[in-house]
Protein backbone atom coordinates (compact mmCIF):
# COMPACT_ATOMS: atom_id res chain seq x y z
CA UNK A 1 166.16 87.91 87.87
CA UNK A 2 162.71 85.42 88.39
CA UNK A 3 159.96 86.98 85.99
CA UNK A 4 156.92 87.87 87.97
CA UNK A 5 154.01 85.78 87.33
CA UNK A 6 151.93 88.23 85.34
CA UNK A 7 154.49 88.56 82.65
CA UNK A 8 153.96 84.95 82.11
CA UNK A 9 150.16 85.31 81.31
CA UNK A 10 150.24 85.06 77.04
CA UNK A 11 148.63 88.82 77.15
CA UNK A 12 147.78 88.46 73.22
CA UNK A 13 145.19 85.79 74.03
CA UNK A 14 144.06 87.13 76.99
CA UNK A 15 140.01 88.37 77.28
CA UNK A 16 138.32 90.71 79.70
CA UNK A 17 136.76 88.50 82.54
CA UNK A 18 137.80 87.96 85.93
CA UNK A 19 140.73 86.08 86.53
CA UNK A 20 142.46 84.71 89.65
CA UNK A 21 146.30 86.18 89.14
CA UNK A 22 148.10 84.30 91.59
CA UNK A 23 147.83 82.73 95.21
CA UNK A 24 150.12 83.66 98.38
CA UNK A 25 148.81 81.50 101.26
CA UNK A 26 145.16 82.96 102.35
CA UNK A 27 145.73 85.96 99.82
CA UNK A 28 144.49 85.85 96.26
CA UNK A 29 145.20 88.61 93.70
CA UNK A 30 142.36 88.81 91.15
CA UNK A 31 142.86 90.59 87.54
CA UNK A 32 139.89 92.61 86.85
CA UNK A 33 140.75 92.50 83.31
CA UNK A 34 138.38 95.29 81.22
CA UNK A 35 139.86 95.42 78.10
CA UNK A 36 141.66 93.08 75.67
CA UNK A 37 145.92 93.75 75.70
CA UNK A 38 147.73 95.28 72.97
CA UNK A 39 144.17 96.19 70.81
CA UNK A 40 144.67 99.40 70.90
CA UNK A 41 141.90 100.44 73.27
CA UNK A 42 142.95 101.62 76.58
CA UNK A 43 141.10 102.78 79.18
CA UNK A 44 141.32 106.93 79.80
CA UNK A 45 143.44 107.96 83.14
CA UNK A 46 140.13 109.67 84.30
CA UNK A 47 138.11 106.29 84.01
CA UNK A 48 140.52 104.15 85.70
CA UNK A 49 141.42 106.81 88.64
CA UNK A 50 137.13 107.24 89.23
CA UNK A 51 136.95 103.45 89.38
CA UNK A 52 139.83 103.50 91.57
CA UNK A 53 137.98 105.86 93.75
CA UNK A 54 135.16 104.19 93.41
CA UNK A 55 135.60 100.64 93.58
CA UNK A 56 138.23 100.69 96.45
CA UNK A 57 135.51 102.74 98.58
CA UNK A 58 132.59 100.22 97.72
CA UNK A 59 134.53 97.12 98.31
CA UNK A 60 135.45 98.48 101.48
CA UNK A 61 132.23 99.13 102.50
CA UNK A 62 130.85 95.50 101.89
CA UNK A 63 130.38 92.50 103.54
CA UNK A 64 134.46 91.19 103.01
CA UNK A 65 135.59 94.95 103.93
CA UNK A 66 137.85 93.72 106.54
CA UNK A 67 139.42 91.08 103.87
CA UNK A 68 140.13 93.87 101.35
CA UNK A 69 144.22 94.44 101.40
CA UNK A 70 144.08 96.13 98.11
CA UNK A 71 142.35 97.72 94.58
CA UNK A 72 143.82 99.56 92.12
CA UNK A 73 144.89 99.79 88.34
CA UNK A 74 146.98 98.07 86.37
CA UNK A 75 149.49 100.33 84.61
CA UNK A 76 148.96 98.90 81.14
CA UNK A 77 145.62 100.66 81.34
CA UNK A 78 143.69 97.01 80.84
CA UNK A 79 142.45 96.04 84.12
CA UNK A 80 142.45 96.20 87.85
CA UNK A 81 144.32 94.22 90.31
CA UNK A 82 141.70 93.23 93.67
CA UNK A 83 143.79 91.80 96.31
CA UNK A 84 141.51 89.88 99.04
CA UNK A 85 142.44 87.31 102.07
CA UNK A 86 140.39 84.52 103.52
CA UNK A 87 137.75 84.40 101.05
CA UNK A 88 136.62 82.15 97.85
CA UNK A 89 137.23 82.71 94.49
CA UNK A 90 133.07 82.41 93.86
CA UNK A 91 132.30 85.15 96.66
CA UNK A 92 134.70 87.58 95.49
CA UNK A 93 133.49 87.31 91.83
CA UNK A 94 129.87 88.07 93.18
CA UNK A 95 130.66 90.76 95.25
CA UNK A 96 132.55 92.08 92.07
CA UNK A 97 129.31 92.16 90.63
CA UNK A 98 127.24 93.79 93.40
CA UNK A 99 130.09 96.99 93.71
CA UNK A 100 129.96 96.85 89.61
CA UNK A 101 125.94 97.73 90.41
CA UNK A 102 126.44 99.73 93.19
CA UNK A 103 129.11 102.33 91.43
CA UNK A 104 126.20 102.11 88.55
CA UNK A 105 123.42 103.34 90.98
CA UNK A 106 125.46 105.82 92.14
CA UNK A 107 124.33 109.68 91.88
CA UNK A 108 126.86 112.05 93.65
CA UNK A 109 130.30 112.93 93.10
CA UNK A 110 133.39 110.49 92.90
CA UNK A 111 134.39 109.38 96.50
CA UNK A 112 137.46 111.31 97.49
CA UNK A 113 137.09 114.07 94.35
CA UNK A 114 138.95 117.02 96.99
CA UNK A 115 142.25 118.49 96.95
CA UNK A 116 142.52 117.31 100.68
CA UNK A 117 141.74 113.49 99.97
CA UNK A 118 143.18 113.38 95.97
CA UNK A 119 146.39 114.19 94.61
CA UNK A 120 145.17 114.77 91.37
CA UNK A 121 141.08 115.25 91.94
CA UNK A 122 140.26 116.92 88.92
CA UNK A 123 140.44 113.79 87.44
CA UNK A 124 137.85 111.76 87.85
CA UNK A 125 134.24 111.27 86.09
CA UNK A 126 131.34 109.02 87.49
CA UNK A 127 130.44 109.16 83.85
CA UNK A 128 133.65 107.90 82.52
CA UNK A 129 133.72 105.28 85.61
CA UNK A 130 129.80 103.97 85.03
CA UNK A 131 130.34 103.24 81.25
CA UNK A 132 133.13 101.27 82.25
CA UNK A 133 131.92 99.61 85.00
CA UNK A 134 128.51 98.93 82.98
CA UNK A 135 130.80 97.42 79.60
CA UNK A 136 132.82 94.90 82.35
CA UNK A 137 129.89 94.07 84.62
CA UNK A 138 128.08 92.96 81.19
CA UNK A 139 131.79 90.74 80.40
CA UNK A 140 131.59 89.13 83.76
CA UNK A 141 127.68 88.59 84.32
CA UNK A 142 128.13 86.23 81.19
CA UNK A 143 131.18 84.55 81.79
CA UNK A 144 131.67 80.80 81.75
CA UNK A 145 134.86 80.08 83.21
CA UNK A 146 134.14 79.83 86.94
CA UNK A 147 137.26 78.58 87.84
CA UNK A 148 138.58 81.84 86.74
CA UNK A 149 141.78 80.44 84.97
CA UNK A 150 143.36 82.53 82.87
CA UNK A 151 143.02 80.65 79.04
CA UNK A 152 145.99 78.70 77.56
């Protein structure tokens, strides 16, 4: 069997940042990487299901709503996976940045927190989900790499 191309990412050098994952045509999959593999220091289920919530609902609300195919978590509990068509690498970043704001503005409850629209409502937390969104906006607003390569 072919190994996907995220297991060939060396995940014990790997840094939060924003990364471009991998490139199918007009679609790019970015890694919204939050926290540093294998340290020990995962994000909660609550945290990454509210930024699910959240994050999916802003970015699909903005200006590259219709480009949107897809936002959610990774598994490994490190990161998000954005999935986007027809747009640059350099708009996508920035609009990163602008929901990362947004979801930190916010005052209200979690987009979608109802048994009708959630399997599993009860867990979510704006407060969980704006710490953090505030600790990876400060990672990416300082980043260098704007080519968004994952490091060698």
């Amino acid at each position: 069997m072919d190994r996907i191309k995220s297991f060939e990412i060396n995940h014990n050098i790997l840094k939060p940042g924003f990364y471009i994952s991998r490139e199918d045509g007009d679609i790019i999959t970015y890694d919204l990487r939050t926290r540093k593999p294998n340290a020990g220091d995962y994000m909660s289920n609550s945290a990454m299901h509210s930024i699910e919530h959240m994050f999916a609902t802003c970015v699909r609300n903005s200006e590259i709503a219709d480009k949107v195919v897809y936002f959610g978590p990774m598994g490994c509990q490190t990161g998000f996976y954005l999935v986007v068509r027809e747009v640059e690498p350099k708009k996508v970043f920035d609009i990163t940045k602008k929901v990362l704001a947004q979801i930190l503005e916010y005052e209200g409850p979690v987009f979608g927190a109802s048994a009708i629209e959630c399997g599993h409502y009860e867990n979510l937390s704006l407060e969980e989900a704006k710490k953090e969104c505030r600790a990876y906006l400060d990672v990416i607003e300082n980043q260098t790499n704007m080519e968004f390569t994952y490091p060698k």
